[in-house]
N, C-alpha and C. Protein backbone atom coordinates (compact mmCIF):
# COMPACT_ATOMS: atom_id res chain seq x y z
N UNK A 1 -58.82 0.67 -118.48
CA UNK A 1 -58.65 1.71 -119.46
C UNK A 1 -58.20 1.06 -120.76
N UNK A 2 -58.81 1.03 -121.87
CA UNK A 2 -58.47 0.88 -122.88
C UNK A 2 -57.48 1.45 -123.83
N UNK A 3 -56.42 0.98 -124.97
CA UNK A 3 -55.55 1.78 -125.14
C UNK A 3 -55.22 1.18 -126.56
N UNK A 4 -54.99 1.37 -127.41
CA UNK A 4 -54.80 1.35 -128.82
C UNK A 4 -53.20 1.73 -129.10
N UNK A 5 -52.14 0.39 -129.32
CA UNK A 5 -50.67 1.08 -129.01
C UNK A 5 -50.12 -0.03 -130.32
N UNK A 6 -49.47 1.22 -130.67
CA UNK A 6 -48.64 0.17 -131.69
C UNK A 6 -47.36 -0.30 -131.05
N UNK A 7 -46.86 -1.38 -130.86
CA UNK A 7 -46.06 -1.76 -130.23
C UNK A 7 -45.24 -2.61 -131.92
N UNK A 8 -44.23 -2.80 -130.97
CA UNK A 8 -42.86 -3.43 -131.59
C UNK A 8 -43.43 -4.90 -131.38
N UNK A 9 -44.11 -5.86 -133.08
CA UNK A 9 -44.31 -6.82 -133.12
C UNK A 9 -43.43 -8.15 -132.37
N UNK A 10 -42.12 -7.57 -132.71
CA UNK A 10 -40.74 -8.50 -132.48
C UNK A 10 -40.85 -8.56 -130.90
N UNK A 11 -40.84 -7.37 -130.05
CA UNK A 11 -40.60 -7.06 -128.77
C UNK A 11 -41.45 -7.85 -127.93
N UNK A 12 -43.31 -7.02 -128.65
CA UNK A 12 -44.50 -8.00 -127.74
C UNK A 12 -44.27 -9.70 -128.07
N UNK A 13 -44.07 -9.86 -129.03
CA UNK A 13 -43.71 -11.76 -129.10
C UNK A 13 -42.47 -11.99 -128.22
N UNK A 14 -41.45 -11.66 -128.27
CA UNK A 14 -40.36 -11.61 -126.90
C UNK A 14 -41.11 -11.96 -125.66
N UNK A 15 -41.61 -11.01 -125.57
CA UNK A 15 -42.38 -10.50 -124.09
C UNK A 15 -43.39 -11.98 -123.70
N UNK A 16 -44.21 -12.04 -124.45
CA UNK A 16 -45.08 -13.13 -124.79
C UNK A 16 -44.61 -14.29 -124.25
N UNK A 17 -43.54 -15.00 -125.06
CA UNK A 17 -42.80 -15.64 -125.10
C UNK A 17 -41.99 -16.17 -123.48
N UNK A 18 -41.29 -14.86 -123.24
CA UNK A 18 -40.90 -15.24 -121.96
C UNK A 18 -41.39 -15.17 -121.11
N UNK A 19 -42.60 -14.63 -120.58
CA UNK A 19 -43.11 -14.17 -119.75
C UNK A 19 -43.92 -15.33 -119.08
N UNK A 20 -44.46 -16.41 -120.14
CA UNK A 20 -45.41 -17.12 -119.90
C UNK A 20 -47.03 -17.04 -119.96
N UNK A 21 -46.92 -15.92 -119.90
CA UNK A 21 -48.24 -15.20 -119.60
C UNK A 21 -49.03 -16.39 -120.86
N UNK A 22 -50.52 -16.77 -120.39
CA UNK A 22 -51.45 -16.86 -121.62
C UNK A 22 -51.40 -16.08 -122.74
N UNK A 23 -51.91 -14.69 -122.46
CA UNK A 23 -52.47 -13.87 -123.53
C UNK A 23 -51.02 -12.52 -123.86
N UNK A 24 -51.59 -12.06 -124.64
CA UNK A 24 -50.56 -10.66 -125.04
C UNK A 24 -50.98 -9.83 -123.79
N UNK A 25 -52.04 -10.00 -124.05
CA UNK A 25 -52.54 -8.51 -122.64
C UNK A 25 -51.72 -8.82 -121.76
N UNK A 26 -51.93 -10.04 -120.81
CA UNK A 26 -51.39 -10.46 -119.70
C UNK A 26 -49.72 -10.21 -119.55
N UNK A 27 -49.41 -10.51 -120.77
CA UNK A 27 -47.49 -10.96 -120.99
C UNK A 27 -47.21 -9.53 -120.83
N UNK A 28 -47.82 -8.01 -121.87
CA UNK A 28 -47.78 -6.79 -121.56
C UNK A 28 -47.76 -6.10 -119.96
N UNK A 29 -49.18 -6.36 -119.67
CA UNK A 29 -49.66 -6.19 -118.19
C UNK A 29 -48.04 -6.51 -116.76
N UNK A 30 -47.84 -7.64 -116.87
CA UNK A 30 -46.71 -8.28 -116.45
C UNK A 30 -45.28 -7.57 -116.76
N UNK A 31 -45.29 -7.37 -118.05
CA UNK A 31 -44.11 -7.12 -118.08
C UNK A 31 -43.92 -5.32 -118.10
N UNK A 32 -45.24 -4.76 -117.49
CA UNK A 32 -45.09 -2.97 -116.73
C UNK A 32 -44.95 -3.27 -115.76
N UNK A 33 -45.53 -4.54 -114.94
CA UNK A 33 -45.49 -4.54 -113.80
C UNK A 33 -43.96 -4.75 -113.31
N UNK A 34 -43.44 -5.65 -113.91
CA UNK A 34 -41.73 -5.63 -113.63
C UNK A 34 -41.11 -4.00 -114.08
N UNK A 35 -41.28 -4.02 -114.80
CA UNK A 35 -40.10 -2.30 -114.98
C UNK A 35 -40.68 -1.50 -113.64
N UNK A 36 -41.85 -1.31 -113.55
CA UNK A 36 -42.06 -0.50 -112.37
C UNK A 36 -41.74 -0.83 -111.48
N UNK A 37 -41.37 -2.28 -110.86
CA UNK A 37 -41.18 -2.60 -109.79
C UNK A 37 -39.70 -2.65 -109.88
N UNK A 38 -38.94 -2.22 -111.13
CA UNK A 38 -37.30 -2.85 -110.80
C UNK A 38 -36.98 -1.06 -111.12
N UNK A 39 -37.92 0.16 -111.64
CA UNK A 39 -37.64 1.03 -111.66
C UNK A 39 -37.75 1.82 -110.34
N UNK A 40 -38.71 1.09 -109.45
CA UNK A 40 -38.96 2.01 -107.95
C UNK A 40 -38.09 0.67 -107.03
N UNK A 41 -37.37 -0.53 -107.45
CA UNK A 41 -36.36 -0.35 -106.70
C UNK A 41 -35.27 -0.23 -106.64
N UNK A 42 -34.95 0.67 -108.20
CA UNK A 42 -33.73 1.11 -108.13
C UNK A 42 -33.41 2.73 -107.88
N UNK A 43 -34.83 3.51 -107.38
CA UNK A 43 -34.71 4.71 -106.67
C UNK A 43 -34.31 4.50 -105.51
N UNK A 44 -35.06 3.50 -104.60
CA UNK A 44 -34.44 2.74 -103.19
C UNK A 44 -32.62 2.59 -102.74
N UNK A 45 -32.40 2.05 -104.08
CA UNK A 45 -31.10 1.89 -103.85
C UNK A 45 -30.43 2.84 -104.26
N UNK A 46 -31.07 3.78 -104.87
CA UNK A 46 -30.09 5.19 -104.93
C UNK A 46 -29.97 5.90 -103.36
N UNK A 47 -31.15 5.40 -102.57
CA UNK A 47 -31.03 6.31 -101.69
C UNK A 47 -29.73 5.60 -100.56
N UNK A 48 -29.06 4.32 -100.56
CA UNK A 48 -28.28 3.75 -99.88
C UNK A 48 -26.75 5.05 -99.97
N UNK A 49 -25.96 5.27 -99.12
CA UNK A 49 -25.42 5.84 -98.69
C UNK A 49 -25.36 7.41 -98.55
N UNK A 50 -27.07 7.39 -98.65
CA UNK A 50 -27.38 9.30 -98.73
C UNK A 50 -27.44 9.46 -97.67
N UNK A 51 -28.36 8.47 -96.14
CA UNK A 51 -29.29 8.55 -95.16
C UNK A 51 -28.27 8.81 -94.33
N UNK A 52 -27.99 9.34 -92.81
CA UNK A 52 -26.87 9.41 -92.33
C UNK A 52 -27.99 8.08 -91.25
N UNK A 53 -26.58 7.45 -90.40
CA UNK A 53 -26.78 6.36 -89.28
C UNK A 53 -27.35 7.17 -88.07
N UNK A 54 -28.21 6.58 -87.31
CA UNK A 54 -28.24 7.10 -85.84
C UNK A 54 -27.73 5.84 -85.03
N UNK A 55 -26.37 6.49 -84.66
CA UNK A 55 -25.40 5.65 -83.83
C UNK A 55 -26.16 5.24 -82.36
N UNK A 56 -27.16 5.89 -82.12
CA UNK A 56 -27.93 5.44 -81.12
C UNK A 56 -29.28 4.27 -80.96
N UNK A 57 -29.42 4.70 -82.36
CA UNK A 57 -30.48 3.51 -82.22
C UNK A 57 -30.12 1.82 -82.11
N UNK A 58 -30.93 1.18 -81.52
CA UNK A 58 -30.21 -0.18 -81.16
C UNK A 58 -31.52 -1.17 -81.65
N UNK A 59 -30.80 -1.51 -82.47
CA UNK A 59 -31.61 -2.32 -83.69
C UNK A 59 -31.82 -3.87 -83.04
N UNK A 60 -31.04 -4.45 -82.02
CA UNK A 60 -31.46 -5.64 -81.33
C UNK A 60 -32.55 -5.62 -80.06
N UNK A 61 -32.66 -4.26 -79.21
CA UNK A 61 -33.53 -3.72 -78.60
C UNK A 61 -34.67 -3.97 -79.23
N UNK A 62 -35.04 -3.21 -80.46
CA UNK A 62 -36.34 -3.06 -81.51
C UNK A 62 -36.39 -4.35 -81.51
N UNK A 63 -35.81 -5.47 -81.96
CA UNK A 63 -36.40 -7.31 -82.69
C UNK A 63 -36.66 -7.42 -81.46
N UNK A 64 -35.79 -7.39 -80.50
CA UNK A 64 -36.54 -8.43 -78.90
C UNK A 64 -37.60 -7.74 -78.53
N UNK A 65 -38.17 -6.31 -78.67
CA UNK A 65 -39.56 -5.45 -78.46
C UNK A 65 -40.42 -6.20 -79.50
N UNK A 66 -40.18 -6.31 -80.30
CA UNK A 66 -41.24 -6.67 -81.51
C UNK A 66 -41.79 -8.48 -81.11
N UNK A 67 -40.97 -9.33 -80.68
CA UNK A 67 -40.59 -10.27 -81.20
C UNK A 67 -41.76 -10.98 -79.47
């Protein structure tokens, strides 16, 4: 998909810059791919002390089944 964006000159050279990436596209491309990935795993960790425990399940049972 093509997209026509005015971006923050200062920001995309940042981005550029650290990223490594070859190109602008790429350094851009890369650097959605991190926010999305540090934005869906910090929904994850919202969910840490919501879930209740099942005091029954036996989590060394499951590895020696799997394993």
């Amino acid at each position: 998909m093509a997209a026509n964006l005015a971006l923050d000159a200062e920001l995309l050279e940042r981005a550029f810059r650290l990223s490594g990436e070859p190109t602008k596209k790429a350094a851009v491309t890369r650097t959605l791919q991190e926010f999305i990935a540090r934005r869906e795993q910090r929904r994850v960790a919202d969910l840490f002390g919501q879930l209740e425990r099942d005091a029954s399940f036996d989590y060394e049972a499951e590895r020696a089944r799997k394993s």
